[in-house]
PDB file of N, CA and C in Angstrom:
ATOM      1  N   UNK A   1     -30.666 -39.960  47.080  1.00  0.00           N
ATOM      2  CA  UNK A   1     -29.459 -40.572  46.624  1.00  0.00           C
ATOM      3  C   UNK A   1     -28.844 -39.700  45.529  1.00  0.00           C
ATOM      4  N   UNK A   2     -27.377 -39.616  45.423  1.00  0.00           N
ATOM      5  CA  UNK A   2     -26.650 -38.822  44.433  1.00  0.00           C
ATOM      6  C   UNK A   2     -26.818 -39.458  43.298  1.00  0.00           C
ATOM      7  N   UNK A   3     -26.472 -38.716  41.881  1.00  0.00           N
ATOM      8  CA  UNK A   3     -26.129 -39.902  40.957  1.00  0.00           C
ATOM      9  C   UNK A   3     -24.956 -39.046  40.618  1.00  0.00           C
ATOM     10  N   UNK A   4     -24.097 -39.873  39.840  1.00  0.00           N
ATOM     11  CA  UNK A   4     -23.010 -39.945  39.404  1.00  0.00           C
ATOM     12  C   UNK A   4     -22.998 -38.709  38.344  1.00  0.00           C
ATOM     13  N   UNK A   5     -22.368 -38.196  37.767  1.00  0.00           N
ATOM     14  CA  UNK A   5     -22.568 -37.114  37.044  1.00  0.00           C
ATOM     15  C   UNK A   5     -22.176 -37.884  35.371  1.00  0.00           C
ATOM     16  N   UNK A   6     -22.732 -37.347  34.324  1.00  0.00           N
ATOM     17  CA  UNK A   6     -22.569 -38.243  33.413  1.00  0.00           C
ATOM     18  C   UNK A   6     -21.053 -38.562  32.733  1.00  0.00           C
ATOM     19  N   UNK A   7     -20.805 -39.335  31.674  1.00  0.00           N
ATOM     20  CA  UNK A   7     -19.140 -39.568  31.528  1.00  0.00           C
ATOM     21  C   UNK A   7     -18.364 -38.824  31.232  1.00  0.00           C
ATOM     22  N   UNK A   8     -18.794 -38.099  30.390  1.00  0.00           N
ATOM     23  CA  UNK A   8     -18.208 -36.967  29.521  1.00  0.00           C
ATOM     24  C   UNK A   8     -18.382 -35.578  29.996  1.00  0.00           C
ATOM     25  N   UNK A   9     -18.289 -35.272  31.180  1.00  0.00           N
ATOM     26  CA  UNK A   9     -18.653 -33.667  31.920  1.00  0.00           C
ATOM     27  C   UNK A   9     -17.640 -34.141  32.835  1.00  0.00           C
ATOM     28  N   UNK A  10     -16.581 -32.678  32.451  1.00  0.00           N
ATOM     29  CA  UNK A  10     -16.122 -32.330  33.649  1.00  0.00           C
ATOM     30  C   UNK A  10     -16.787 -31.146  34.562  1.00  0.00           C
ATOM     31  N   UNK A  11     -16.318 -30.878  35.894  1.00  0.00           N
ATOM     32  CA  UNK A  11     -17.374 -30.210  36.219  1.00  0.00           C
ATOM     33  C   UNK A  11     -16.385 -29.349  36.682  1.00  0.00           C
ATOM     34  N   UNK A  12     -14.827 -28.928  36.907  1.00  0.00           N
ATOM     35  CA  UNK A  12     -14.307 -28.113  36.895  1.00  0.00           C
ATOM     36  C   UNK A  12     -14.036 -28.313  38.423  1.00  0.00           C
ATOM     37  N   UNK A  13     -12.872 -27.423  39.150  1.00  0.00           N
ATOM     38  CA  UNK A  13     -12.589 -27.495  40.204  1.00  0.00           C
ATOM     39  C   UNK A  13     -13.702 -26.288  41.376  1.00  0.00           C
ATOM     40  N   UNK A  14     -14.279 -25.846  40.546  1.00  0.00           N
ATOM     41  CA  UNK A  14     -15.527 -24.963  41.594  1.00  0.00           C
ATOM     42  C   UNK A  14     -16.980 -25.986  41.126  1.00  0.00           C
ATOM     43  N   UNK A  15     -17.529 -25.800  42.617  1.00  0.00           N
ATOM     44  CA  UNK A  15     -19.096 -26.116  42.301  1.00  0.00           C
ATOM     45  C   UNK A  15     -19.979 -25.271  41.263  1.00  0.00           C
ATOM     46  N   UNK A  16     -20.539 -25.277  40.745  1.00  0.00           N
ATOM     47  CA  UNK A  16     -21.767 -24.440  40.041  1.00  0.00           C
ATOM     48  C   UNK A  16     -22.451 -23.546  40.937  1.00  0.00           C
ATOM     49  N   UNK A  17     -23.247 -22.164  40.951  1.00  0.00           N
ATOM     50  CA  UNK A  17     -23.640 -21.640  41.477  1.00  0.00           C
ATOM     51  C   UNK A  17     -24.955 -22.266  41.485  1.00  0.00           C
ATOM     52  N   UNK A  18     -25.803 -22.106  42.346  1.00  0.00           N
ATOM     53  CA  UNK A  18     -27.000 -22.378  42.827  1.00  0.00           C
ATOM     54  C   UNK A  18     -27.817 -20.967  43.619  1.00  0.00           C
ATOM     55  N   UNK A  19     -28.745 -20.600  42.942  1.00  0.00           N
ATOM     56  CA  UNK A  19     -29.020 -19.080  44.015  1.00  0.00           C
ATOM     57  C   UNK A  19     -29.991 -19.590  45.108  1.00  0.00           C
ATOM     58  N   UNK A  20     -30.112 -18.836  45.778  1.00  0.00           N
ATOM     59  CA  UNK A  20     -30.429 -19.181  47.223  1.00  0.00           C
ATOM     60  C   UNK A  20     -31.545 -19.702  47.555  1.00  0.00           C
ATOM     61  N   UNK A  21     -32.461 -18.569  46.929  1.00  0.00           N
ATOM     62  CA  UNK A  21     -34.105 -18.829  46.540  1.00  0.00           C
ATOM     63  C   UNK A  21     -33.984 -20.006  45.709  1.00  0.00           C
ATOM     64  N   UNK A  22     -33.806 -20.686  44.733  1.00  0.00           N
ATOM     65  CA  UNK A  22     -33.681 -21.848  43.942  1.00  0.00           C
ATOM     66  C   UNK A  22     -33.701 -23.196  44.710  1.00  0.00           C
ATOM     67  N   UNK A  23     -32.472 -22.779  45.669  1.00  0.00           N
ATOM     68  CA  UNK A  23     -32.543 -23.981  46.713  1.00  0.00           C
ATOM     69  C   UNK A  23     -33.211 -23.989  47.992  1.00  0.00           C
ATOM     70  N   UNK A  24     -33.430 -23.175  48.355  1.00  0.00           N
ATOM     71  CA  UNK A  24     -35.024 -23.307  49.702  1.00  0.00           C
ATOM     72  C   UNK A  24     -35.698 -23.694  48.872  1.00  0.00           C
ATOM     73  N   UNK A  25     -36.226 -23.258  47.799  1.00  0.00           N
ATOM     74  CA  UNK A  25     -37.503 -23.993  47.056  1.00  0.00           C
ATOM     75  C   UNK A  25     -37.697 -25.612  47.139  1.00  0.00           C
ATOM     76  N   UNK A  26     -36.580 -26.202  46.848  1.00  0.00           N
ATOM     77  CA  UNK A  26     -35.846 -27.244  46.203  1.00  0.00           C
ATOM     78  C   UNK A  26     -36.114 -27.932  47.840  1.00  0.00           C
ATOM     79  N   UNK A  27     -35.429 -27.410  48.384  1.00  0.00           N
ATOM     80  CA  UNK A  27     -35.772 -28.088  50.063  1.00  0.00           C
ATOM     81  C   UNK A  27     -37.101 -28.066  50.725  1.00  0.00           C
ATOM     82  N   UNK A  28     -37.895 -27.244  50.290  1.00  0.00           N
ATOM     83  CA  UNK A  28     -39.497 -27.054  50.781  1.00  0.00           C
ATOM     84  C   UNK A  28     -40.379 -28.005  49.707  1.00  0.00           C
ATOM     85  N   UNK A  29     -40.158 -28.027  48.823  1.00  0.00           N
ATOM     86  CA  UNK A  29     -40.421 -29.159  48.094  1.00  0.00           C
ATOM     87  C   UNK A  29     -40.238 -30.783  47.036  1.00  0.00           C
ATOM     88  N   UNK A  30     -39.378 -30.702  47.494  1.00  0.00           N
ATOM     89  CA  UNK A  30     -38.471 -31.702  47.222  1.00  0.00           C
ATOM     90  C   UNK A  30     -38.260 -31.938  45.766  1.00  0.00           C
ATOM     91  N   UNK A  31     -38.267 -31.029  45.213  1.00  0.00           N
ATOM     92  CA  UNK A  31     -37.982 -31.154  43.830  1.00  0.00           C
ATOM     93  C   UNK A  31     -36.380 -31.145  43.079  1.00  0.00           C
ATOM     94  N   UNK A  32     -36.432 -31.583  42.439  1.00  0.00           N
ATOM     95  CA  UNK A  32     -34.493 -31.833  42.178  1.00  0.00           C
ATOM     96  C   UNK A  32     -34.453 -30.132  41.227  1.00  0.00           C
ATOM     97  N   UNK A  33     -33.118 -29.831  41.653  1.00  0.00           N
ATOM     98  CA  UNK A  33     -32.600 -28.889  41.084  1.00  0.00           C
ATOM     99  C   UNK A  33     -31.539 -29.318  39.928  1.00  0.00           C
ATOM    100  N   UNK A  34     -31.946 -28.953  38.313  1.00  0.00           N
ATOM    101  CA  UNK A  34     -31.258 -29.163  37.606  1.00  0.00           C
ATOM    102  C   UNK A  34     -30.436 -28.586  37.445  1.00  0.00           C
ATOM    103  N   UNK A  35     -28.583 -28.827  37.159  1.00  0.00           N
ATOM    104  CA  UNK A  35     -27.653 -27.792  36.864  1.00  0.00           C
ATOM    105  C   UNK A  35     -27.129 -28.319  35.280  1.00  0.00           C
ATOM    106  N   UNK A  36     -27.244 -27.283  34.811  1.00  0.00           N
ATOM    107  CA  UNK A  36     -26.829 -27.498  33.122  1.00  0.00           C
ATOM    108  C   UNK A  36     -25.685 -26.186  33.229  1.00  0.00           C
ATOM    109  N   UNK A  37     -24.025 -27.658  32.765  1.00  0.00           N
ATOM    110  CA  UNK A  37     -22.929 -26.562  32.409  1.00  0.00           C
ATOM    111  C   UNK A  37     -22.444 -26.873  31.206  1.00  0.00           C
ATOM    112  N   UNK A  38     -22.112 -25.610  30.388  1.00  0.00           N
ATOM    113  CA  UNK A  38     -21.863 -25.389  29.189  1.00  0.00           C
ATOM    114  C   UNK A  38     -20.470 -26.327  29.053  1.00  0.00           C
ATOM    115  N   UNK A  39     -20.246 -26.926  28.124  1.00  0.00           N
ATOM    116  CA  UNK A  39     -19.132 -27.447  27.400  1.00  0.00           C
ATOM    117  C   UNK A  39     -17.957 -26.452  27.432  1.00  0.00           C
ATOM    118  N   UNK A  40     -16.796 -26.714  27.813  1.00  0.00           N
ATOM    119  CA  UNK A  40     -15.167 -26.058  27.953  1.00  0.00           C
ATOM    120  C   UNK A  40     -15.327 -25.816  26.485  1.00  0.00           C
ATOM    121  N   UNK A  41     -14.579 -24.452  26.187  1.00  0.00           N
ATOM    122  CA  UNK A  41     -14.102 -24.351  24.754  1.00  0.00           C
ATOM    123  C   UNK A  41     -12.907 -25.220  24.631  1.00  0.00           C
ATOM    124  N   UNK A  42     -13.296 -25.866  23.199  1.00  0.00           N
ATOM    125  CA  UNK A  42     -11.924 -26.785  22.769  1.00  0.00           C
ATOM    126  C   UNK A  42     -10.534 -26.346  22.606  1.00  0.00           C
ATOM    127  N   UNK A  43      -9.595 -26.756  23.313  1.00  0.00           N
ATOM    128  CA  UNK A  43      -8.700 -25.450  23.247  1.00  0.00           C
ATOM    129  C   UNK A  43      -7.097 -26.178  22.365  1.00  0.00           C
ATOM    130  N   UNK A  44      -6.502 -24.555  21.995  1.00  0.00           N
ATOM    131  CA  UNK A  44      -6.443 -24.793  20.825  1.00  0.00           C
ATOM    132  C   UNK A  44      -6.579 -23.422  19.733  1.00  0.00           C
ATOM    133  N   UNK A  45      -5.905 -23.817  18.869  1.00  0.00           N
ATOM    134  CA  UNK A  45      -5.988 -22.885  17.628  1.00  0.00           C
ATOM    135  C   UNK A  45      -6.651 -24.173  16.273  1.00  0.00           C
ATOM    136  N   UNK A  46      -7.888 -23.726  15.572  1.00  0.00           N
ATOM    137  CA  UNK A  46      -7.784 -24.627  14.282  1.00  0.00           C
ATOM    138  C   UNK A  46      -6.598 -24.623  13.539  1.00  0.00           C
ATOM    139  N   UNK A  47      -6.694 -25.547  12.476  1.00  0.00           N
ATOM    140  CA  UNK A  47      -6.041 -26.243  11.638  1.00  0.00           C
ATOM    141  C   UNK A  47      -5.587 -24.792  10.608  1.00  0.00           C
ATOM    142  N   UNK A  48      -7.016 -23.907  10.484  1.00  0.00           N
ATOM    143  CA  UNK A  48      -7.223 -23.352   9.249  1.00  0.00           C
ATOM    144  C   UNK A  48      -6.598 -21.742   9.849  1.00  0.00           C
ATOM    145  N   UNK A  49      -6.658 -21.637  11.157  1.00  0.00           N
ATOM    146  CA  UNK A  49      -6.123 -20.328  10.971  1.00  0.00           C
ATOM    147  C   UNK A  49      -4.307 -20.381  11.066  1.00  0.00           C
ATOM    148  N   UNK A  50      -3.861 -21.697  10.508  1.00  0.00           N
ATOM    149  CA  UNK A  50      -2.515 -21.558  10.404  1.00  0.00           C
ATOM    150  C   UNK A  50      -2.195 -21.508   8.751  1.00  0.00           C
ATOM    151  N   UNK A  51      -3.231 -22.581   8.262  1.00  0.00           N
ATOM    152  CA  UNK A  51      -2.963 -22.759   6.803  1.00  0.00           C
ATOM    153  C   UNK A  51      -2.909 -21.749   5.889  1.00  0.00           C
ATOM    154  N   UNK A  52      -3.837 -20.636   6.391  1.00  0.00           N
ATOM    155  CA  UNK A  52      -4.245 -19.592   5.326  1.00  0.00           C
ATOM    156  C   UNK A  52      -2.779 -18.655   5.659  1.00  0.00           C
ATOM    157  N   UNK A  53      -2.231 -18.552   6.547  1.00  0.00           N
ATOM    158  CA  UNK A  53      -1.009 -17.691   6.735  1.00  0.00           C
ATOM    159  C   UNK A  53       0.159 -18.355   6.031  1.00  0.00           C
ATOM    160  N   UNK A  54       0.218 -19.148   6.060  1.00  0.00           N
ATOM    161  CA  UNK A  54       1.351 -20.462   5.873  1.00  0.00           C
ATOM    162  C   UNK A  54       1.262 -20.340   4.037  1.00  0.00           C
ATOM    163  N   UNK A  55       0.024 -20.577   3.388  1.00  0.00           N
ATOM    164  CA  UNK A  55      -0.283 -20.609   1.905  1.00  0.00           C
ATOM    165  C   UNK A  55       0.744 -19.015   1.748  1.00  0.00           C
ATOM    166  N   UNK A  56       0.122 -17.839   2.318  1.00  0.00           N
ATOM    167  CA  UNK A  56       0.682 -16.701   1.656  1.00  0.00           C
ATOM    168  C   UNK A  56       1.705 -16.415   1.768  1.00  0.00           C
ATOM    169  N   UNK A  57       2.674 -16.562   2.759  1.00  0.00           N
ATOM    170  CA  UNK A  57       4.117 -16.588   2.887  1.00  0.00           C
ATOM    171  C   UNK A  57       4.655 -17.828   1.790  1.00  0.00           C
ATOM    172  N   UNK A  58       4.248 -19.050   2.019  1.00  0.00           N
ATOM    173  CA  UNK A  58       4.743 -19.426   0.437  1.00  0.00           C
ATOM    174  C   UNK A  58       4.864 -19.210  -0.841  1.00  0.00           C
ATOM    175  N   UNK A  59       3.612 -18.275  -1.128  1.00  0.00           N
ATOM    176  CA  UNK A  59       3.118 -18.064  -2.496  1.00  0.00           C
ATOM    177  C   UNK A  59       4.091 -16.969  -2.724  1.00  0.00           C
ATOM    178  N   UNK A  60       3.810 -15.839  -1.519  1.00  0.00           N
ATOM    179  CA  UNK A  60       5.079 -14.357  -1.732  1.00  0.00           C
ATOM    180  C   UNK A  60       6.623 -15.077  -2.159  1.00  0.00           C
ATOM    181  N   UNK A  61       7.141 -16.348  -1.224  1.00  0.00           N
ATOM    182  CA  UNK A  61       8.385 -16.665  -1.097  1.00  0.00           C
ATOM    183  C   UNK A  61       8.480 -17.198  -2.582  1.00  0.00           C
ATOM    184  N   UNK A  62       7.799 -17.847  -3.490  1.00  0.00           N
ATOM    185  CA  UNK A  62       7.781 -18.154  -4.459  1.00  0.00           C
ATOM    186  C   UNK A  62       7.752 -17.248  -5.674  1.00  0.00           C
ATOM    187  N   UNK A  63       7.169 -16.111  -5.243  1.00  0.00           N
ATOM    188  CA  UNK A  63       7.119 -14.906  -6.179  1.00  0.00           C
ATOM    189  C   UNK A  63       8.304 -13.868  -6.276  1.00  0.00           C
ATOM    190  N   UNK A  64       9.032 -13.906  -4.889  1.00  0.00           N
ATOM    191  CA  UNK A  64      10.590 -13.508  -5.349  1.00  0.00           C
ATOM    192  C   UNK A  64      11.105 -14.242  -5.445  1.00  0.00           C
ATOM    193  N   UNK A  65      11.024 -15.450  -5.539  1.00  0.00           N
ATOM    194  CA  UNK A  65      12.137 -16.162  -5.969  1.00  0.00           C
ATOM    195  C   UNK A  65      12.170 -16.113  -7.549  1.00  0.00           C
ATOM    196  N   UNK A  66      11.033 -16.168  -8.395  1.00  0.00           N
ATOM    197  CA  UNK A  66      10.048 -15.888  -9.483  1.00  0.00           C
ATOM    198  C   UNK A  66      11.181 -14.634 -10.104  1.00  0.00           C
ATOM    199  N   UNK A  67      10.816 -13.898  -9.560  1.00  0.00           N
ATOM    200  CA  UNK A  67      11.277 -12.255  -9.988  1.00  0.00           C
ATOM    201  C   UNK A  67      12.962 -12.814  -9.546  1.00  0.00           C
ATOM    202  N   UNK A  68      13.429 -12.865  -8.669  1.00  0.00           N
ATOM    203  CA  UNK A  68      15.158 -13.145  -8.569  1.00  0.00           C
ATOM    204  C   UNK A  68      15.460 -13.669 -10.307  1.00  0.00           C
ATOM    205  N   UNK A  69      14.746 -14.911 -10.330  1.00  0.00           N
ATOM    206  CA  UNK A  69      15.171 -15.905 -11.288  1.00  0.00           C
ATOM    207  C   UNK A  69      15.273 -15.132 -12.835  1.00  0.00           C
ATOM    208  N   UNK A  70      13.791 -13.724 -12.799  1.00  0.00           N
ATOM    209  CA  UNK A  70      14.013 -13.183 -14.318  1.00  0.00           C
ATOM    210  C   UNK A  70      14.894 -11.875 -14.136  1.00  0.00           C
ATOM    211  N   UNK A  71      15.082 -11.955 -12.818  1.00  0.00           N
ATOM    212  CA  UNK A  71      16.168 -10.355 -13.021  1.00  0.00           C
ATOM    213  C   UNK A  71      17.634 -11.225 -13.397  1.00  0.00           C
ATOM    214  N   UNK A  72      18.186 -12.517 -13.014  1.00  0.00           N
ATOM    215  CA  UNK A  72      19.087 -13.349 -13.794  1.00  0.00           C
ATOM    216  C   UNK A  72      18.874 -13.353 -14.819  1.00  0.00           C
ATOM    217  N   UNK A  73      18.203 -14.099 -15.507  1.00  0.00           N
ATOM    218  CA  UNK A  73      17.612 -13.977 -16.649  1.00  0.00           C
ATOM    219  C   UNK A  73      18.168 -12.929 -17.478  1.00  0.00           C
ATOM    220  N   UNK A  74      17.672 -12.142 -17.216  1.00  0.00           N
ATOM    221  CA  UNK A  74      17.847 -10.629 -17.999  1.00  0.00           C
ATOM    222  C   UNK A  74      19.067  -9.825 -18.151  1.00  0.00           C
ATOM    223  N   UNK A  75      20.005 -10.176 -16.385  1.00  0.00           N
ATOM    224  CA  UNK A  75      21.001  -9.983 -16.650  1.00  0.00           C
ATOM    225  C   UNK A  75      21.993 -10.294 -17.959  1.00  0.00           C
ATOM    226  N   UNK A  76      21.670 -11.756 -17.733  1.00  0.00           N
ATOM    227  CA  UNK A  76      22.345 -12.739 -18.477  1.00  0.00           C
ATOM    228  C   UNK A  76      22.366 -12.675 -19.860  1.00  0.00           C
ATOM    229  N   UNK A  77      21.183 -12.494 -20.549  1.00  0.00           N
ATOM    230  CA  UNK A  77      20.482 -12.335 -21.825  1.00  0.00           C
ATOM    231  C   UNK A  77      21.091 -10.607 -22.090  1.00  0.00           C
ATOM    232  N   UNK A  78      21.557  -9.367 -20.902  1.00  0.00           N
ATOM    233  CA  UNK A  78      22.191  -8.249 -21.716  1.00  0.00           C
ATOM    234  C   UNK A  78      23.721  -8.713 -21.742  1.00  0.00           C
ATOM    235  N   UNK A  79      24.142  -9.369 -20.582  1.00  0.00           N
ATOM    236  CA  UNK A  79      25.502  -9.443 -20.677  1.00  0.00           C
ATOM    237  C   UNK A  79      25.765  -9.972 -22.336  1.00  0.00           C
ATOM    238  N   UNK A  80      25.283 -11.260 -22.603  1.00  0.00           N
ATOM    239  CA  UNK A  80      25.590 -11.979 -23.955  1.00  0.00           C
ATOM    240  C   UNK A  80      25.496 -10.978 -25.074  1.00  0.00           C
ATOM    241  N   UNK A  81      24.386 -10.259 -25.168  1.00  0.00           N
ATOM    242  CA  UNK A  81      24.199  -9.183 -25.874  1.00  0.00           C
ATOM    243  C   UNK A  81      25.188  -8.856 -25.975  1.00  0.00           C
ATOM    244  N   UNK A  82      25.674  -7.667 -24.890  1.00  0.00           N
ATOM    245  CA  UNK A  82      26.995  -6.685 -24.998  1.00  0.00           C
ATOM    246  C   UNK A  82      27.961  -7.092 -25.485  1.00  0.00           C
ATOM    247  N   UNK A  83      28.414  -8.579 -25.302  1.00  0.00           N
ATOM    248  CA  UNK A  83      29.443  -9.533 -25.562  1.00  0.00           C
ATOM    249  C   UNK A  83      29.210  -9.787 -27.057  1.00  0.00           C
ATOM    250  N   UNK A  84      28.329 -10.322 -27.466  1.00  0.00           N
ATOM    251  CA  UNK A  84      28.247 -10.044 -29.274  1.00  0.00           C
ATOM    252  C   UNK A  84      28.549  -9.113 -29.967  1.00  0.00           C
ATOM    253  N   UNK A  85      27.889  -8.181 -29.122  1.00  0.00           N
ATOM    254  CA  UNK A  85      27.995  -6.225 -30.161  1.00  0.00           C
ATOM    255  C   UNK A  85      29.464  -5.834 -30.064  1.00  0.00           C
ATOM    256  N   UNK A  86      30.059  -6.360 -29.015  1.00  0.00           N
ATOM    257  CA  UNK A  86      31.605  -5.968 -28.058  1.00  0.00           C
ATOM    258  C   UNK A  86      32.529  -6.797 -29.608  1.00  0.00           C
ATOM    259  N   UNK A  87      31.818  -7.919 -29.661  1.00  0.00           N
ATOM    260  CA  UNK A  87      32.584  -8.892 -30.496  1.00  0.00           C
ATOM    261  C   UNK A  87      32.838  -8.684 -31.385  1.00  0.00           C
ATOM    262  N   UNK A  88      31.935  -8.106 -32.141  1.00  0.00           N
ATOM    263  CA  UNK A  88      31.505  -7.505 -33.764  1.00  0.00           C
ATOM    264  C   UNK A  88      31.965  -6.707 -34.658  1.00  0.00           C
ATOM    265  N   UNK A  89      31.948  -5.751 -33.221  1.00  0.00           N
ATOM    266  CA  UNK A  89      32.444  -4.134 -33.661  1.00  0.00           C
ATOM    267  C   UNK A  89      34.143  -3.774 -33.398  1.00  0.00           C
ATOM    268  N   UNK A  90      34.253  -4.866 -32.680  1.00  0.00           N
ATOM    269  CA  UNK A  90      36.158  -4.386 -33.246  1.00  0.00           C
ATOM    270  C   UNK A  90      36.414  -3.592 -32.463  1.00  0.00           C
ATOM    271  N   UNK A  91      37.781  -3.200 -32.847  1.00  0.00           N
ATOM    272  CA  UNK A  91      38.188  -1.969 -31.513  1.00  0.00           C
ATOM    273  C   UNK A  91      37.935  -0.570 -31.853  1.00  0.00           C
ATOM    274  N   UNK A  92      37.693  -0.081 -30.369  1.00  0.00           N
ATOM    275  CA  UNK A  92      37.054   1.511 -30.824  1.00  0.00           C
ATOM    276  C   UNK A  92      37.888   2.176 -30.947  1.00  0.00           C
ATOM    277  N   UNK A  93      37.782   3.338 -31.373  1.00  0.00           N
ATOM    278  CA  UNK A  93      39.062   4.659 -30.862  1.00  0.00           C
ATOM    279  C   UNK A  93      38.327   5.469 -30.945  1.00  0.00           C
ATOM    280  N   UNK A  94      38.716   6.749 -29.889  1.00  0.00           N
ATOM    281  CA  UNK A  94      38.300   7.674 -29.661  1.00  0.00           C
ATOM    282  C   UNK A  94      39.159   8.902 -29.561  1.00  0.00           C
ATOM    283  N   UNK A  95      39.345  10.210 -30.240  1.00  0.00           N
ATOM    284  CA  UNK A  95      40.322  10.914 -30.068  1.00  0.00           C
ATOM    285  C   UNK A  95      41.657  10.485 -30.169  1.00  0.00           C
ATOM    286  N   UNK A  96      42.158   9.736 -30.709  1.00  0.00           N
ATOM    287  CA  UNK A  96      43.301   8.758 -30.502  1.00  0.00           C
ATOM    288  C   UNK A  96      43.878   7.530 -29.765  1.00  0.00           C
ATOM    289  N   UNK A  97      42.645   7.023 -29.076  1.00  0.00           N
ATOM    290  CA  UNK A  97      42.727   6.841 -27.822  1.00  0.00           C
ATOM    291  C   UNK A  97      42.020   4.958 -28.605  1.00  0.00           C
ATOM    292  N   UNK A  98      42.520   3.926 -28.740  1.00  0.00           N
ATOM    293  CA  UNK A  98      42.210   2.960 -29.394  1.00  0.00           C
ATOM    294  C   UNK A  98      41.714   1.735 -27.964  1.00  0.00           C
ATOM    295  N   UNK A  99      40.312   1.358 -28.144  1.00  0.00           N
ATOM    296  CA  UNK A  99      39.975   1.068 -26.756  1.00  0.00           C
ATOM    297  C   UNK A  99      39.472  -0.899 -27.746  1.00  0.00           C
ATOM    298  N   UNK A 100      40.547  -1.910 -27.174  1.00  0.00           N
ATOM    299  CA  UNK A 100      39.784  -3.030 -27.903  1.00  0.00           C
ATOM    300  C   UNK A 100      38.676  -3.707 -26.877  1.00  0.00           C
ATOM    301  N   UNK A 101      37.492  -4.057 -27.236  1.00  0.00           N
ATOM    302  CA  UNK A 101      36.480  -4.416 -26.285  1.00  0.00           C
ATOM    303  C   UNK A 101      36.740  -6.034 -25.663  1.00  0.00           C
ATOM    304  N   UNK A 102      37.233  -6.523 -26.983  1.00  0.00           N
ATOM    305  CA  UNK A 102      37.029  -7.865 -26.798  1.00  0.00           C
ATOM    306  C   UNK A 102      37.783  -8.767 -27.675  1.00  0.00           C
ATOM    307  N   UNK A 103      38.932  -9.193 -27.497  1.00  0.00           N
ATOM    308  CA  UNK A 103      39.546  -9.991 -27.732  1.00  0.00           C
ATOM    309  C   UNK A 103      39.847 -11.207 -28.380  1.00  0.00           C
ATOM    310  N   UNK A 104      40.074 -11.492 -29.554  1.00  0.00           N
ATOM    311  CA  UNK A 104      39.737 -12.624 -30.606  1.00  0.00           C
ATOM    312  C   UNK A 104      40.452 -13.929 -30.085  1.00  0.00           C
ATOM    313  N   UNK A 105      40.237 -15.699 -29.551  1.00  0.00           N
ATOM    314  CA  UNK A 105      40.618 -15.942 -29.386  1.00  0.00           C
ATOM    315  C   UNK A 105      41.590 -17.031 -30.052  1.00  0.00           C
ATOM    316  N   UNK A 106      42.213 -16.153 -31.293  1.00  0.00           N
ATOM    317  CA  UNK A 106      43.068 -16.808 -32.428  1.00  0.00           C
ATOM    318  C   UNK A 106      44.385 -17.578 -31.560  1.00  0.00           C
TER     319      UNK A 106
END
Protein backbone atom coordinates (compact mmCIF):
# COMPACT_ATOMS: atom_id res chain seq x y z
CA UNK A 1 0.00 0.00 0.00
CA UNK A 2 1.18 3.70 -0.82
CA UNK A 3 1.24 6.22 1.86
CA UNK A 4 0.54 9.59 1.34
CA UNK A 5 3.61 11.68 1.32
CA UNK A 6 3.88 13.89 4.40
CA UNK A 7 2.08 17.60 4.60
CA UNK A 8 4.65 19.82 4.19
CA UNK A 9 6.83 18.24 1.10
CA UNK A 10 6.42 19.20 -2.08
CA UNK A 11 7.85 16.79 -4.28
CA UNK A 12 8.25 18.89 -7.39
CA UNK A 13 6.99 18.15 -10.88
CA UNK A 14 9.81 15.24 -11.60
CA UNK A 15 9.94 11.95 -9.66
CA UNK A 16 13.17 11.49 -7.56
CA UNK A 17 15.80 9.39 -9.00
CA UNK A 18 15.99 5.89 -7.82
CA UNK A 19 19.18 3.87 -9.27
CA UNK A 20 18.54 0.74 -10.70
CA UNK A 21 20.48 -1.61 -8.51
CA UNK A 22 18.61 0.10 -5.41
CA UNK A 23 15.40 -0.97 -6.84
CA UNK A 24 15.90 -4.72 -7.96
CA UNK A 25 17.16 -4.99 -4.50
CA UNK A 26 14.03 -3.46 -3.13
CA UNK A 27 11.96 -5.94 -5.41
CA UNK A 28 14.02 -9.16 -4.51
CA UNK A 29 13.48 -8.34 -1.11
CA UNK A 30 10.85 -6.51 -0.23
CA UNK A 31 12.29 -3.93 1.59
CA UNK A 32 10.95 -0.27 1.27
CA UNK A 33 13.13 2.14 -0.44
CA UNK A 34 13.57 5.36 1.41
CA UNK A 35 13.62 8.71 -0.63
CA UNK A 36 14.84 11.75 1.38
CA UNK A 37 14.40 15.27 -0.61
CA UNK A 38 16.10 18.24 0.47
CA UNK A 39 13.90 21.29 1.33
CA UNK A 40 13.39 24.10 -1.80
CA UNK A 41 15.55 27.10 -1.00
CA UNK A 42 13.30 29.82 0.48
CA UNK A 43 13.06 32.11 -2.19
CA UNK A 44 13.59 35.43 -2.02
CA UNK A 45 16.14 37.98 -1.01
CA UNK A 46 16.48 38.59 3.12
CA UNK A 47 15.33 41.46 4.86
CA UNK A 48 19.08 42.33 5.66
CA UNK A 49 20.67 42.34 2.38
CA UNK A 50 18.43 45.36 1.53
CA UNK A 51 18.80 47.20 4.85
CA UNK A 52 22.51 47.44 4.94
CA UNK A 53 22.43 49.19 1.33
CA UNK A 54 19.44 51.30 2.11
CA UNK A 55 21.29 52.56 5.77
CA UNK A 56 24.37 53.80 3.47
CA UNK A 57 22.73 55.66 0.79
CA UNK A 58 20.89 57.45 3.59
CA UNK A 59 23.69 58.19 5.77
CA UNK A 60 25.86 59.53 2.36
CA UNK A 61 22.40 61.46 1.38
CA UNK A 62 22.50 63.01 4.76
CA UNK A 63 26.13 63.88 4.66
CA UNK A 64 25.72 66.13 1.58
CA UNK A 65 23.06 67.48 2.55
CA UNK A 66 25.30 68.14 5.92
CA UNK A 67 28.12 69.72 3.80
CA UNK A 68 25.39 71.71 1.26
CA UNK A 69 23.95 73.21 4.53
CA UNK A 70 27.76 74.49 5.85
CA UNK A 71 28.92 75.56 2.41
CA UNK A 72 25.50 78.03 2.95
CA UNK A 73 26.50 78.66 6.00
CA UNK A 74 29.75 80.00 5.13
CA UNK A 75 28.64 81.61 2.24
CA UNK A 76 26.38 83.56 4.20
CA UNK A 77 28.58 84.30 7.27
CA UNK A 78 31.41 85.90 4.25
CA UNK A 79 28.76 87.67 2.42
CA UNK A 80 27.67 89.60 5.92
CA UNK A 81 31.26 90.00 6.56
CA UNK A 82 32.04 91.81 3.25
CA UNK A 83 28.85 93.79 3.81
CA UNK A 84 30.14 95.19 7.25
CA UNK A 85 33.81 95.90 6.07
CA UNK A 86 31.94 97.35 2.62
CA UNK A 87 29.89 99.39 5.27
CA UNK A 88 32.61 100.77 7.39
CA UNK A 89 35.11 101.72 5.13
CA UNK A 90 33.33 104.28 3.05
CA UNK A 91 34.04 104.94 -0.41
CA UNK A 92 37.23 103.94 -2.06
CA UNK A 93 39.18 105.77 -4.66
CA UNK A 94 41.65 104.69 -6.62
CA UNK A 95 43.80 106.78 -9.01
CA UNK A 96 40.96 109.15 -9.17
CA UNK A 97 38.62 106.84 -9.76
CA UNK A 98 36.02 107.10 -6.44
CA UNK A 99 34.35 103.55 -6.16
CA UNK A 100 31.29 103.77 -3.20
CA UNK A 101 30.81 100.09 -1.91
CA UNK A 102 27.81 100.54 -0.10
CA UNK A 103 25.34 102.87 0.32
CA UNK A 104 23.99 104.62 3.53
CA UNK A 105 20.39 104.23 3.91
CA UNK A 106 19.75 107.97 5.18
Amino acid sequence: MRQPPPPDVTLGGIAPHIPSDTYRRAQATGQPVVIIQAAPAPAGRPARAYLIPTIVVITGALGIAGLVVVALALLDYALHTAATIAAATGPLSVGGITLKLASSKK
